[in-house]
C-alpha atoms as a PDB file:
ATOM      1  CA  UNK A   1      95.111 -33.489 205.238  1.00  0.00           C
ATOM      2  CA  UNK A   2      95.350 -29.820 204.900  1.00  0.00           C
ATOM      3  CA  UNK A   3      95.483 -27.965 201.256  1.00  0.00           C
ATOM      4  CA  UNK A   4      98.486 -27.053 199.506  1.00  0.00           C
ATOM      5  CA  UNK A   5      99.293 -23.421 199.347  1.00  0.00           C
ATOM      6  CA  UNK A   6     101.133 -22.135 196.063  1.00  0.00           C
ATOM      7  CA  UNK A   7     102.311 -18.965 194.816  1.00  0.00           C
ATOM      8  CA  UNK A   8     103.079 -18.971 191.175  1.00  0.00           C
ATOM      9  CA  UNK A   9     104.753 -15.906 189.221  1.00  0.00           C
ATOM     10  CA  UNK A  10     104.276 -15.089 185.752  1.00  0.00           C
ATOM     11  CA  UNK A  11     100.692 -16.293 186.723  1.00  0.00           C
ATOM     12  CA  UNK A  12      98.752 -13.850 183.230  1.00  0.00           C
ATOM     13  CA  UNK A  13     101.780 -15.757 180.980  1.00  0.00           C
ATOM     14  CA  UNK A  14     101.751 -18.443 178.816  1.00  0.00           C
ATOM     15  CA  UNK A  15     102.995 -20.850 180.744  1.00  0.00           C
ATOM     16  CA  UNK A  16     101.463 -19.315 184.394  1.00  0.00           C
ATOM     17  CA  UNK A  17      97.772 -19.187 183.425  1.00  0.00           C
ATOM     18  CA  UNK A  18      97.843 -22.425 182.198  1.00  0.00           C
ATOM     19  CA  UNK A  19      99.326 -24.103 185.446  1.00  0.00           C
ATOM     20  CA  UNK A  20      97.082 -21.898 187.272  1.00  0.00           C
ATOM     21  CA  UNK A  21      94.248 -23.391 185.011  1.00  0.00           C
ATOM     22  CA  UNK A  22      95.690 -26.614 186.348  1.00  0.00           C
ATOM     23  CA  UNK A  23      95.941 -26.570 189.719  1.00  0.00           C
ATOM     24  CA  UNK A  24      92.749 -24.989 190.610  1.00  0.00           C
ATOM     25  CA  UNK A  25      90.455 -28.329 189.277  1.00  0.00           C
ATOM     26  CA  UNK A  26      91.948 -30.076 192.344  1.00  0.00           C
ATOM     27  CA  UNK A  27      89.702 -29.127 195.302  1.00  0.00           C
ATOM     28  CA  UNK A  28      92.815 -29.050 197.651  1.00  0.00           C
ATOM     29  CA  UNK A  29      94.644 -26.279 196.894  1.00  0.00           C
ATOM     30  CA  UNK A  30      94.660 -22.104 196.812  1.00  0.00           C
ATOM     31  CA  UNK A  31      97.216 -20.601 194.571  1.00  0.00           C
ATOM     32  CA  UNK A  32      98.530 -16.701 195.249  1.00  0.00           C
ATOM     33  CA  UNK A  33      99.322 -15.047 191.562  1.00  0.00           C
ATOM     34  CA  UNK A  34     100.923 -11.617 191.651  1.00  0.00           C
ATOM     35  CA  UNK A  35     100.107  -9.599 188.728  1.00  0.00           C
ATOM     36  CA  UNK A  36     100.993  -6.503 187.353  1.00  0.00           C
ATOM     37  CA  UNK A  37      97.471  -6.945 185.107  1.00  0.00           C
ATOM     38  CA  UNK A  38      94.769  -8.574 186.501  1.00  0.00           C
ATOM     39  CA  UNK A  39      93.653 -11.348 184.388  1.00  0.00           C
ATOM     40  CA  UNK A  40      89.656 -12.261 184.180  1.00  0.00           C
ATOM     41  CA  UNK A  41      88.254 -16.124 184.240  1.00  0.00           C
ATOM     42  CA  UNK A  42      90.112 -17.040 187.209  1.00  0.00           C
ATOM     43  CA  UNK A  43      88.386 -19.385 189.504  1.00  0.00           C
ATOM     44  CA  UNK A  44      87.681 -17.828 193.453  1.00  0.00           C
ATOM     45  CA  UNK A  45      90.605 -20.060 194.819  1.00  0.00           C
ATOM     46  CA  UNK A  46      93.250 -17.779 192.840  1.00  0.00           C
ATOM     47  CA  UNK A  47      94.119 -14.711 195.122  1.00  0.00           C
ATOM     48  CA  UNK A  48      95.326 -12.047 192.741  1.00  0.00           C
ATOM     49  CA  UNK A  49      97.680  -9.595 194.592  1.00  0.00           C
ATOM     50  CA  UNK A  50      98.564  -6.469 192.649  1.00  0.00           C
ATOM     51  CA  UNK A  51     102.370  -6.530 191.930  1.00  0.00           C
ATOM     52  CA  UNK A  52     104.577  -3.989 190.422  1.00  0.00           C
ATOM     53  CA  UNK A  53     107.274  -6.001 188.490  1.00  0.00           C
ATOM     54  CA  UNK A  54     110.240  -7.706 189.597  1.00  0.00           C
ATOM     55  CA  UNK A  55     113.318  -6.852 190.695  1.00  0.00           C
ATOM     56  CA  UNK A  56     115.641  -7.456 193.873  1.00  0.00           C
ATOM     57  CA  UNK A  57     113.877  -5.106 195.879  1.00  0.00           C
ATOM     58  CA  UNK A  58     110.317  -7.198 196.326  1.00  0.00           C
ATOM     59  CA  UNK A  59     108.490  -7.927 199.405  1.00  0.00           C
ATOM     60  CA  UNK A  60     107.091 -11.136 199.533  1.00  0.00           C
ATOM     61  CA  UNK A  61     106.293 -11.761 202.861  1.00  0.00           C
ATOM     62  CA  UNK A  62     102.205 -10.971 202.468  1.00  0.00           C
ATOM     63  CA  UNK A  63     102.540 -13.184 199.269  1.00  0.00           C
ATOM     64  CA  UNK A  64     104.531 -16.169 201.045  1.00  0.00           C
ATOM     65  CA  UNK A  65     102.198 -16.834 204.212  1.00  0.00           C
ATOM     66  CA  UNK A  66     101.578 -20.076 204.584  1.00  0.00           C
ATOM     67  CA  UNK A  67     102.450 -21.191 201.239  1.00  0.00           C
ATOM     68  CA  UNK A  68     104.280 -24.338 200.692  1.00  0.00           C
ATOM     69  CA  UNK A  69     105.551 -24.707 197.488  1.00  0.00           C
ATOM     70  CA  UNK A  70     106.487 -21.627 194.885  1.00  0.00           C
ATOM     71  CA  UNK A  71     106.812 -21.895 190.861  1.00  0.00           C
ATOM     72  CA  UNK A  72     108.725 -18.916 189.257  1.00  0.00           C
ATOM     73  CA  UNK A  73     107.803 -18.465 186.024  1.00  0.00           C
ATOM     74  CA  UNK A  74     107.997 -15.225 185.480  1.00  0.00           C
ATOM     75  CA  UNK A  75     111.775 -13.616 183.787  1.00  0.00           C
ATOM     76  CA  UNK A  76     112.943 -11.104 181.522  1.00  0.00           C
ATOM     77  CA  UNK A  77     112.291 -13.578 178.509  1.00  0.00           C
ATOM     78  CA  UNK A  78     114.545 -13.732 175.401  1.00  0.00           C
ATOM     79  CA  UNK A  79     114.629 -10.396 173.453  1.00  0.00           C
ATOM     80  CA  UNK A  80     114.641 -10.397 169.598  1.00  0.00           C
ATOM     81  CA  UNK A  81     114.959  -6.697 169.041  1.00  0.00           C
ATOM     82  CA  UNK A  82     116.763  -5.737 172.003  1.00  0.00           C
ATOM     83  CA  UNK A  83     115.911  -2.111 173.615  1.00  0.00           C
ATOM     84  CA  UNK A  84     118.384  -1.855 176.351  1.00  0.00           C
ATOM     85  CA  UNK A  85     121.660  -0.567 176.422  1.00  0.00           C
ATOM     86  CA  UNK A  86     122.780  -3.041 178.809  1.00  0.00           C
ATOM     87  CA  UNK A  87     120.956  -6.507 177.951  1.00  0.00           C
ATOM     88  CA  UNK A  88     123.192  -8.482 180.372  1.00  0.00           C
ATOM     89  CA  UNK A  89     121.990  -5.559 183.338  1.00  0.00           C
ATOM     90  CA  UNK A  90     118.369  -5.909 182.244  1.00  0.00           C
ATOM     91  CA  UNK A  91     118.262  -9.528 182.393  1.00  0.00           C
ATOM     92  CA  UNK A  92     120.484  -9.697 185.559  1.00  0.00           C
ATOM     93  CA  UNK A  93     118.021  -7.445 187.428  1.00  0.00           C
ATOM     94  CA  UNK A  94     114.732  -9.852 186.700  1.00  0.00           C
ATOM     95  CA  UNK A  95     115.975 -12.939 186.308  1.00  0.00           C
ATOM     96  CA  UNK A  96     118.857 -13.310 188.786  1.00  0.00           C
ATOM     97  CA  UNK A  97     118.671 -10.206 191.470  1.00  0.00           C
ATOM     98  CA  UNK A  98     114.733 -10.912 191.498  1.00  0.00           C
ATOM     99  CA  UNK A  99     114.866 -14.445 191.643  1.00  0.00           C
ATOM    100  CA  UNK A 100     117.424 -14.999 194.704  1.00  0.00           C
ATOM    101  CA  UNK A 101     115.324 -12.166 196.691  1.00  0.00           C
ATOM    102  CA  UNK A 102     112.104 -14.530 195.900  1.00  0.00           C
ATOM    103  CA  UNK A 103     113.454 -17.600 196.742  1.00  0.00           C
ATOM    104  CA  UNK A 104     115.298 -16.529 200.091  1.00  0.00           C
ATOM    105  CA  UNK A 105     112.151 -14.686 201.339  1.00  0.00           C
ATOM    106  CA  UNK A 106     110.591 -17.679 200.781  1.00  0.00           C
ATOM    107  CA  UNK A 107     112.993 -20.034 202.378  1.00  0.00           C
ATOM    108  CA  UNK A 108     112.825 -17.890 205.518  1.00  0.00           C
ATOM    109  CA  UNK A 109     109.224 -18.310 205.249  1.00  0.00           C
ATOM    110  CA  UNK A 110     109.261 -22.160 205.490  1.00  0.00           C
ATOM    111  CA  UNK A 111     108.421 -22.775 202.197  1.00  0.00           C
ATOM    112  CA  UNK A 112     109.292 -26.205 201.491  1.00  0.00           C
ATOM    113  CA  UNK A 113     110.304 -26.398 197.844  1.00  0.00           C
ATOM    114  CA  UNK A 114     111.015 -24.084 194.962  1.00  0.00           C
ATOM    115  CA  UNK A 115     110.089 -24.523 191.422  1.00  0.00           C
ATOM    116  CA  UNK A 116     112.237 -22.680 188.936  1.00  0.00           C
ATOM    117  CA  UNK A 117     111.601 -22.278 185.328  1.00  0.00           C
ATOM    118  CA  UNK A 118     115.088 -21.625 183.562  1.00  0.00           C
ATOM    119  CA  UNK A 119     115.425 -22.471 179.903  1.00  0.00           C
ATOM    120  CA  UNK A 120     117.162 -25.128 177.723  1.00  0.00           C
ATOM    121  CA  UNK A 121     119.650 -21.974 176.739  1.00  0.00           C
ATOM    122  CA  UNK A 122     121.673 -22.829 179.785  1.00  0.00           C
ATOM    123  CA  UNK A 123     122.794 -25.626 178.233  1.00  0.00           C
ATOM    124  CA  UNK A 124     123.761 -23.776 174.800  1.00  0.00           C
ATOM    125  CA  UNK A 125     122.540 -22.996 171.711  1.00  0.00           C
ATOM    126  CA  UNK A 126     122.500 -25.665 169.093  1.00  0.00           C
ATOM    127  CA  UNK A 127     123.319 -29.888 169.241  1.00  0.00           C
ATOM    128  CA  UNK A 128     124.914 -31.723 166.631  1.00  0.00           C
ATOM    129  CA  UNK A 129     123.059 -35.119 165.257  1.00  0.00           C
ATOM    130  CA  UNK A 130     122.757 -37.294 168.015  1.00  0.00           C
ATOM    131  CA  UNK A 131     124.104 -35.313 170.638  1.00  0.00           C
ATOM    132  CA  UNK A 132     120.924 -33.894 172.361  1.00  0.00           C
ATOM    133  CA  UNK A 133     121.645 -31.740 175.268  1.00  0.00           C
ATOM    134  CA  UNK A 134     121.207 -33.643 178.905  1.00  0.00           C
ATOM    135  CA  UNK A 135     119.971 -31.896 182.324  1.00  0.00           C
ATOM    136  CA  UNK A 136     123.495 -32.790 184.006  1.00  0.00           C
ATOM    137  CA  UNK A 137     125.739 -31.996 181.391  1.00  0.00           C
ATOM    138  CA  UNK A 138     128.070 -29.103 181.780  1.00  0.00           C
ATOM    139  CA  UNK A 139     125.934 -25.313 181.103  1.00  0.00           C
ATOM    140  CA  UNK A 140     127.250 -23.636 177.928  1.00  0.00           C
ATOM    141  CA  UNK A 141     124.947 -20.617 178.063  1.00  0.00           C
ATOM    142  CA  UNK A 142     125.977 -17.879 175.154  1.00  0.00           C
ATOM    143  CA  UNK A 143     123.349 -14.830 175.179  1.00  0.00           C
ATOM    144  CA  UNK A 144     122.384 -12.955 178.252  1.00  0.00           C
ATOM    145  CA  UNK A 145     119.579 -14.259 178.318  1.00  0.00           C
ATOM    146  CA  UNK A 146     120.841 -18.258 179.050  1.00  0.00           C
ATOM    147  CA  UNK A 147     123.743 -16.726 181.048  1.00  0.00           C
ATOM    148  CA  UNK A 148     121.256 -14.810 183.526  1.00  0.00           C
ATOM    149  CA  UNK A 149     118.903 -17.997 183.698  1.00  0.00           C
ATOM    150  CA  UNK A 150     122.140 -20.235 184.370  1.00  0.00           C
ATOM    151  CA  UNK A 151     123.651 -17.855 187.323  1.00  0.00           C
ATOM    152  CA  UNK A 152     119.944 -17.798 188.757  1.00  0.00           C
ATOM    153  CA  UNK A 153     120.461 -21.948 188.960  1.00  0.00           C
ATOM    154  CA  UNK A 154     123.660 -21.176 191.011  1.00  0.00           C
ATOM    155  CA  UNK A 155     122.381 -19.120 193.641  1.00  0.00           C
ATOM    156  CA  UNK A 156     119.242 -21.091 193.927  1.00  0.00           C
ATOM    157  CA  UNK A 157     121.268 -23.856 194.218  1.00  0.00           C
ATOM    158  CA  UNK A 158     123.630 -22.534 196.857  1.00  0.00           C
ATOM    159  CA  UNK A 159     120.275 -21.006 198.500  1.00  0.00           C
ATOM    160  CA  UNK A 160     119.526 -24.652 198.850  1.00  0.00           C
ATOM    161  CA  UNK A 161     122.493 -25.713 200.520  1.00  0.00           C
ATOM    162  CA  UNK A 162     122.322 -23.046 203.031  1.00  0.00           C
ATOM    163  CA  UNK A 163     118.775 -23.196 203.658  1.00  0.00           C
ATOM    164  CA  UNK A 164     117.539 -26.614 203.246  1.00  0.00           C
ATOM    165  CA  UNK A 165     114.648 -25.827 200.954  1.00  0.00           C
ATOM    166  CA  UNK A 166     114.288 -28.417 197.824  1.00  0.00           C
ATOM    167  CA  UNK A 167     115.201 -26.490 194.260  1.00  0.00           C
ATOM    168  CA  UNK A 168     113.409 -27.927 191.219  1.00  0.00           C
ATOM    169  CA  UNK A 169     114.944 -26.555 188.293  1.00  0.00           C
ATOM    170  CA  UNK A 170     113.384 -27.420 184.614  1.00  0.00           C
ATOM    171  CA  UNK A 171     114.503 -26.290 181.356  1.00  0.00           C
ATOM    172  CA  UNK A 172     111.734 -26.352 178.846  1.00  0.00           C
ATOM    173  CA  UNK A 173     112.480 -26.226 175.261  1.00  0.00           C
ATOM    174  CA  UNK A 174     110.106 -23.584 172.668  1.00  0.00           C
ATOM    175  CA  UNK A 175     106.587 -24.021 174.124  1.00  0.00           C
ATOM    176  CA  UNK A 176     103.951 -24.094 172.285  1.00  0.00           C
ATOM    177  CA  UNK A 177     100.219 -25.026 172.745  1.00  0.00           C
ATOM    178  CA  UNK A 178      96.710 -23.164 172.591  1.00  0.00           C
ATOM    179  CA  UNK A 179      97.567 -19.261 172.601  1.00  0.00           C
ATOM    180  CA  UNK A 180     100.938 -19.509 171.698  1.00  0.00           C
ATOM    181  CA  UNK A 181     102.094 -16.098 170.146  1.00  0.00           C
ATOM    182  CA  UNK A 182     105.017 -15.186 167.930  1.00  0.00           C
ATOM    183  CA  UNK A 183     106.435 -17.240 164.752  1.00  0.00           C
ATOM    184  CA  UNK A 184     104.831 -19.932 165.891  1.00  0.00           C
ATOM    185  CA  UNK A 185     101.415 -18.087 165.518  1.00  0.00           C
ATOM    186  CA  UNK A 186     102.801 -16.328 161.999  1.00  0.00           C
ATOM    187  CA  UNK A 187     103.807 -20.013 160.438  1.00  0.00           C
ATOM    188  CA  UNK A 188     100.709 -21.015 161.362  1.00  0.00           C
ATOM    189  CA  UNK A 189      98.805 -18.255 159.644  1.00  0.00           C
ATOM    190  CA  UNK A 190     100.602 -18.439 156.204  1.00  0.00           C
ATOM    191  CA  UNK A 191      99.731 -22.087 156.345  1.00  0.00           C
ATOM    192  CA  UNK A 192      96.015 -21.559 156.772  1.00  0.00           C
ATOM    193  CA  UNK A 193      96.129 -19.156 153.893  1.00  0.00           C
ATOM    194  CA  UNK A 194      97.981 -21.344 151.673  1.00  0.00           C
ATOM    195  CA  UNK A 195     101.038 -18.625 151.422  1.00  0.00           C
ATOM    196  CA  UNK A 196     104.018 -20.940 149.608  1.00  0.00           C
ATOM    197  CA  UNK A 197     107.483 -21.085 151.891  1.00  0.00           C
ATOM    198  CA  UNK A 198     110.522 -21.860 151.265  1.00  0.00           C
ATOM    199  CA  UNK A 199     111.210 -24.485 154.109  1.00  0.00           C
ATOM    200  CA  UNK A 200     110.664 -27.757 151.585  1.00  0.00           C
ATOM    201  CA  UNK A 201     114.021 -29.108 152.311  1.00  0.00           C
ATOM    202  CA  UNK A 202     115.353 -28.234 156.135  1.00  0.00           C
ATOM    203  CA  UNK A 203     116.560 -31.108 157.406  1.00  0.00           C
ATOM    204  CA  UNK A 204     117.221 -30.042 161.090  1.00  0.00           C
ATOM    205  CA  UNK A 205     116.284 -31.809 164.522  1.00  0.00           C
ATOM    206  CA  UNK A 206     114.448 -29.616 167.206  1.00  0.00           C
ATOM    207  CA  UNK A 207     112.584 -30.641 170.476  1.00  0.00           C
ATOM    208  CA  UNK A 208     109.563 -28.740 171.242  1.00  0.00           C
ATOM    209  CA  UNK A 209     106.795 -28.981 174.379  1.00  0.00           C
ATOM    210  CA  UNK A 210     103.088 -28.446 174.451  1.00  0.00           C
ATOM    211  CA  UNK A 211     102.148 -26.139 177.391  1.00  0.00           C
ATOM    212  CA  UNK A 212     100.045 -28.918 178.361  1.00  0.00           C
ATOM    213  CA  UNK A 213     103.405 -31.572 178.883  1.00  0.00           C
ATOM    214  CA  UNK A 214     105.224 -28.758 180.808  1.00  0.00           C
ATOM    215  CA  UNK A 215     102.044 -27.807 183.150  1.00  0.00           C
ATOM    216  CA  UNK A 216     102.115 -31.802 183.951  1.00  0.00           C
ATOM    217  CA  UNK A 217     105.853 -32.121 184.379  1.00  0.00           C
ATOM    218  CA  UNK A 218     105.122 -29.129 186.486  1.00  0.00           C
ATOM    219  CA  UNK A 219     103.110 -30.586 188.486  1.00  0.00           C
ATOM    220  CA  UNK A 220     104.522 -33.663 188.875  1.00  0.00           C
ATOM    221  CA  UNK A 221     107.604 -32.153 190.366  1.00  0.00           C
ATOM    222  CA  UNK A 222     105.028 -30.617 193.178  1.00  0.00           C
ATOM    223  CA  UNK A 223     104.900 -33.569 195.347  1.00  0.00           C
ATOM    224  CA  UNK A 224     107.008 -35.924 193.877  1.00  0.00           C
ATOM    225  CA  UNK A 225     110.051 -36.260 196.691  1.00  0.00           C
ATOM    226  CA  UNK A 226     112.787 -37.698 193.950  1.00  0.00           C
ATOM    227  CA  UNK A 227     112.422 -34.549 192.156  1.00  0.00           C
ATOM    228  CA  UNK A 228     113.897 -32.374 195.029  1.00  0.00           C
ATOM    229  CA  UNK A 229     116.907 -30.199 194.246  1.00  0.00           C
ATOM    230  CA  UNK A 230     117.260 -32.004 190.681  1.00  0.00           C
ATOM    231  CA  UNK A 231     117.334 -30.575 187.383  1.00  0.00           C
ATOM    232  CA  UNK A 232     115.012 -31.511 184.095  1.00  0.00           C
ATOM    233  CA  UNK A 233     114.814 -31.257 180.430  1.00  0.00           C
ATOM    234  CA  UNK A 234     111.594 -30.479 179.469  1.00  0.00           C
ATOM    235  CA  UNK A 235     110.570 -31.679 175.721  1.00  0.00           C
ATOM    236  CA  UNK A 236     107.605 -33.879 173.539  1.00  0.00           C
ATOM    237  CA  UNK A 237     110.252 -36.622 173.636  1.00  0.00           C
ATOM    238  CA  UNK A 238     110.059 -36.360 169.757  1.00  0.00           C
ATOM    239  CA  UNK A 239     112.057 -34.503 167.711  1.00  0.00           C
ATOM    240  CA  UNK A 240     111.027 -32.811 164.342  1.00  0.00           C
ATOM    241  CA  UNK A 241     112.211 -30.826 161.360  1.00  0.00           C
ATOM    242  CA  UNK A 242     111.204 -27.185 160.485  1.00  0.00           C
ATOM    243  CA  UNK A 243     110.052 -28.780 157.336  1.00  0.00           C
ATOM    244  CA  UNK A 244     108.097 -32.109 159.219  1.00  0.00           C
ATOM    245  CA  UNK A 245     106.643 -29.254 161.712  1.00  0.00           C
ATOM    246  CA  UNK A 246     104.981 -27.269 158.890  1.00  0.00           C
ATOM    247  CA  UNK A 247     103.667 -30.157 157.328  1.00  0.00           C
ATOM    248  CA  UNK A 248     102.198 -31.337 160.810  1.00  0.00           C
ATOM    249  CA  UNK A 249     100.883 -27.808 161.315  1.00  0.00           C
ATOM    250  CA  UNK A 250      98.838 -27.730 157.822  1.00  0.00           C
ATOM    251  CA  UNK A 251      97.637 -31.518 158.380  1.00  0.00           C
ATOM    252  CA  UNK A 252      95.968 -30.302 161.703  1.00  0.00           C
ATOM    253  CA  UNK A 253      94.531 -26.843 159.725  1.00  0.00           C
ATOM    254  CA  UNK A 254      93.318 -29.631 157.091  1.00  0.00           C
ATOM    255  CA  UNK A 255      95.911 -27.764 154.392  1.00  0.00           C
ATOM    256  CA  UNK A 256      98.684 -28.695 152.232  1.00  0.00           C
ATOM    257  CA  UNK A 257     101.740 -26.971 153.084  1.00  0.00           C
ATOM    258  CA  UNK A 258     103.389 -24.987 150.141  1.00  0.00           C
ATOM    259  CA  UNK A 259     107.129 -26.162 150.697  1.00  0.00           C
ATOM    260  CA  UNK A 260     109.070 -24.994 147.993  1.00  0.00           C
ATOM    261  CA  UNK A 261     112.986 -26.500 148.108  1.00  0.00           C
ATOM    262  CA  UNK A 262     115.183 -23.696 148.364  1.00  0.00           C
ATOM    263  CA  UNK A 263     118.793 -25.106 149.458  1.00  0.00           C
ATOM    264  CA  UNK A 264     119.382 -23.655 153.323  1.00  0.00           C
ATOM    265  CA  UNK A 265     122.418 -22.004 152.360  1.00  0.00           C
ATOM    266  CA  UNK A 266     120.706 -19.734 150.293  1.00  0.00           C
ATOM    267  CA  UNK A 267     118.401 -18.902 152.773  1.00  0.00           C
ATOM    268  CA  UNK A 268     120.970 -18.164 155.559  1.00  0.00           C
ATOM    269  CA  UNK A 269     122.605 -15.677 153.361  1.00  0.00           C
ATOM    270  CA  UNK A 270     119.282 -13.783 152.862  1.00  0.00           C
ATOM    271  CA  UNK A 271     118.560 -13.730 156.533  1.00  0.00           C
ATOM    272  CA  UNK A 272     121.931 -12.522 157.199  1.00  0.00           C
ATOM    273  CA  UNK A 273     121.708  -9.737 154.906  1.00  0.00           C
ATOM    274  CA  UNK A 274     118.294  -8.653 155.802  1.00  0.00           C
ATOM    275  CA  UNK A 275     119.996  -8.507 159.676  1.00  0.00           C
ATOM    276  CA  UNK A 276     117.914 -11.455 161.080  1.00  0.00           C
ATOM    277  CA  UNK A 277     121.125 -13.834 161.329  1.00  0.00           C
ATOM    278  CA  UNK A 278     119.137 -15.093 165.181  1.00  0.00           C
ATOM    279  CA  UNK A 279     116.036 -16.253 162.794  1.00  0.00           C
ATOM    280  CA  UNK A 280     118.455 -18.694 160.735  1.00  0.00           C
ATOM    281  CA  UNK A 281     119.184 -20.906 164.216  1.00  0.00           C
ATOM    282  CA  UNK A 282     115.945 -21.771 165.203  1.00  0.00           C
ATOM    283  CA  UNK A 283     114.520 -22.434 161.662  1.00  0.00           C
ATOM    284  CA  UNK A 284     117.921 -24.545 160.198  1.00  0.00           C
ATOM    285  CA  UNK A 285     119.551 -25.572 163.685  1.00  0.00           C
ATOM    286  CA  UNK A 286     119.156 -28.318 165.761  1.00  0.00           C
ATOM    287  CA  UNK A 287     118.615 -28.589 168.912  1.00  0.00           C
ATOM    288  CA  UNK A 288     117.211 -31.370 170.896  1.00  0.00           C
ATOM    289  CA  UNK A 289     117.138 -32.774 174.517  1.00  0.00           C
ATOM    290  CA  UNK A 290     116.891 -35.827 176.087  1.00  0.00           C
ATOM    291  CA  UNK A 291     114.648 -36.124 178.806  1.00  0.00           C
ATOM    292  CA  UNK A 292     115.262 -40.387 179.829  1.00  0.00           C
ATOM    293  CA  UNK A 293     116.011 -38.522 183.177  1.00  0.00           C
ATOM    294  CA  UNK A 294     112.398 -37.441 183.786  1.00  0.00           C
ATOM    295  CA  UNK A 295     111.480 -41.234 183.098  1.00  0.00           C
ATOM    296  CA  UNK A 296     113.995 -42.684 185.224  1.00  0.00           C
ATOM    297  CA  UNK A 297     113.702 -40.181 188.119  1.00  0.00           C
ATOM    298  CA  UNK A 298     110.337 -39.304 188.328  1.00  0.00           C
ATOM    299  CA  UNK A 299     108.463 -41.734 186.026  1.00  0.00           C
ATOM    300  CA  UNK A 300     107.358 -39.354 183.511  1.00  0.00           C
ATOM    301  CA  UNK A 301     106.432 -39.465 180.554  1.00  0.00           C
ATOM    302  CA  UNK A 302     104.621 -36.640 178.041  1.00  0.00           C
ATOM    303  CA  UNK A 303     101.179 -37.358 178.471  1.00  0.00           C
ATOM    304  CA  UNK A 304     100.268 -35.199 174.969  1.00  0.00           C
ATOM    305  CA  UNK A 305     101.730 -36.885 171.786  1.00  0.00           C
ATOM    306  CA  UNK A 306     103.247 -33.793 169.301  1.00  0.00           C
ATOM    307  CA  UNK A 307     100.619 -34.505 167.080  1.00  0.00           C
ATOM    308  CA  UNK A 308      97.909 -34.314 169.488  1.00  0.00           C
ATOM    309  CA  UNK A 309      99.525 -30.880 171.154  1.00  0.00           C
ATOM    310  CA  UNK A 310      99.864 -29.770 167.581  1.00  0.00           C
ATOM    311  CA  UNK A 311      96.289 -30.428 167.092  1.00  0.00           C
ATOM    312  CA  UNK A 312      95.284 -28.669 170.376  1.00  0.00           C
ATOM    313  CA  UNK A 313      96.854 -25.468 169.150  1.00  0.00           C
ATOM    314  CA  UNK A 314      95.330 -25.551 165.707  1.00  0.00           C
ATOM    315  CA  UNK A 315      92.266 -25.952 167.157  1.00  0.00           C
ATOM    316  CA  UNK A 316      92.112 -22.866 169.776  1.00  0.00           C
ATOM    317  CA  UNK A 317      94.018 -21.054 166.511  1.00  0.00           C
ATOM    318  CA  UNK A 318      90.703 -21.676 164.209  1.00  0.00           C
ATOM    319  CA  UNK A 319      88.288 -21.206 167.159  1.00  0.00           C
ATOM    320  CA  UNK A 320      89.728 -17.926 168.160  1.00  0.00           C
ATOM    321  CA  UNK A 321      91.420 -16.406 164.584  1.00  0.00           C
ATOM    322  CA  UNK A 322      89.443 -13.061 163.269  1.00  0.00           C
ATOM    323  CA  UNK A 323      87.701 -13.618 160.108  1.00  0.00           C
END
């Protein structure tokens, strides 16, 4: 049986490197990554191809010989301070323009089937208690952001129909895992010095997924032939609070969170005035997904409890933090 051929984007991002990290302990396999920064501690199956950027205008055809499966995983990824004068053109240009030139090239390659990570803001912004978002349920995307990701679905999906070559979409929820970077990274550093917040009383629901679960359900969705042109929720399977999270977070640092009980409202108000209104969603809104799909249609399951991925990323946080 021959090796499997993959070319992975986003392949130096959080996600990329780690399914790169993946794939190459198999002895089967060689995996293209196009960069635009070459990343060190790659093994000698990973053929790093010097890349530009994306946009609609890419040639793939060098980067698509022989390969039989590709994972996109690269996008214009959600903006907090937006730059742009035109967000909706910005995120058009990477994540839909870019991603329909990809994928066609590689269906008139032969490539078999087509991996694309989109993002749980197709399906909306917040869920109300004990209505977590499903993978078939109707796309409410409301930023540019979920709206770009969501028309990229379409066309891949129509690309599919036309072409014949499978479409794997998966929506992950807010990954996190060894490395991750932004507030997850800050919450976790004014835990580990003991700074007191005022998160002692949120009493929200949010899913969440270790980079390790979403490099598995990744890879399940490889091979697996039920998986072909469906889409998945991606998630722990357990649902938290802000406040829960933060006392998970200091248990694994070996602290005791500081959680003083300032009423939400209050806090809202002062996040609204100090212009972060976006901040007050993901630290007092829900949002959760169901993923009984993955278990029913592929028979998977997160392999990483949230407490053990939680652990994981405290662990590469004290290994690697500056003293």
């Amino acid at each position: 049986m021959r090796s499997k051929n993959y070319l992975i984007t986003g392949g130096n991002g959080f996600l990329g490197s780690a399914l790169i990290e993946r794939l190459m302990l198999a002895k089967d396999c060689s995996v293209v990554a196009p960069m635009r920064t070459a990343t060190d501690g790659f093994s000698a199956g990973v053929n790093v191809l010097p890349f530009s950027g994306l946009n609609g205008r890419n040639e793939w055809s060098e980067a698509l010989a022989g390969v039989d499966v590709v994972i996109h995983a690269a996008a214009r990824v959600h903006v907090m301070n937006e730059v742009v004068t035109d967000p909706m053109a910005a995120f058009r240009e990477v994540n839909v323009e870019a991603t329909l030139n990809l994928a066609g090239q590689a269906a008139a390659m032969g490539v078999k089937r087509f991996i694309f990570i989109s993002s749980v803001k197709v399906n909306g912004e917040t869920t109300t208690p004990g209505r977590a978002f499903q993978a078939d349920d109707v796309p409410g995307p409301v930023d540019a952001y979920g709206i770009s990701k969501f028309e990229a679905e379409q066309g891949l999906q129509q690309l599919s129909l036309a072409t014949g070559m499978e479409v794997v979409i998966i929506r992950p929820v807010l990954v996190y895992g060894p490395g991750v970077k932004a507030n997850f990274l800050s919450m976790m550093r004014w835990l580990h010095r003991g700074v007191p917040l005022p998160f002692g009383s949120v009493r929200n629901r949010r899913s969440l997924i270790s980079v390790g679960n979403l490099v598995d359900l990744v890879v399940t969705c490889i091979d697996h032939p039920a998986a072909a042109n469906q889409t998945f929720m991606a998630s722990d399977g357990e649902d938290v609070s802000t406040t829960d999270l933060l006392r998970k977070l200091a248990h694994a640092l070996g602290k005791t969170a500081v959680l003083l009980p300032m009423p939400v409202w209050i806090m809202k108000t002062v996040a609204v005035l100090i212009g972060r209104r976006a901040l007050t969603q993901r630290l007092f809104g829900s949002l959760q997904v169901d993923i009984s799909k993955n278990r029913q249609v592929l028979g998977w399951t997160p392999p990483l409890s949230l407490d053990k991925g939680l652990d994981l990323t405290v662990k590469h946080f004290l290994d690697t933090r500056k003293t």
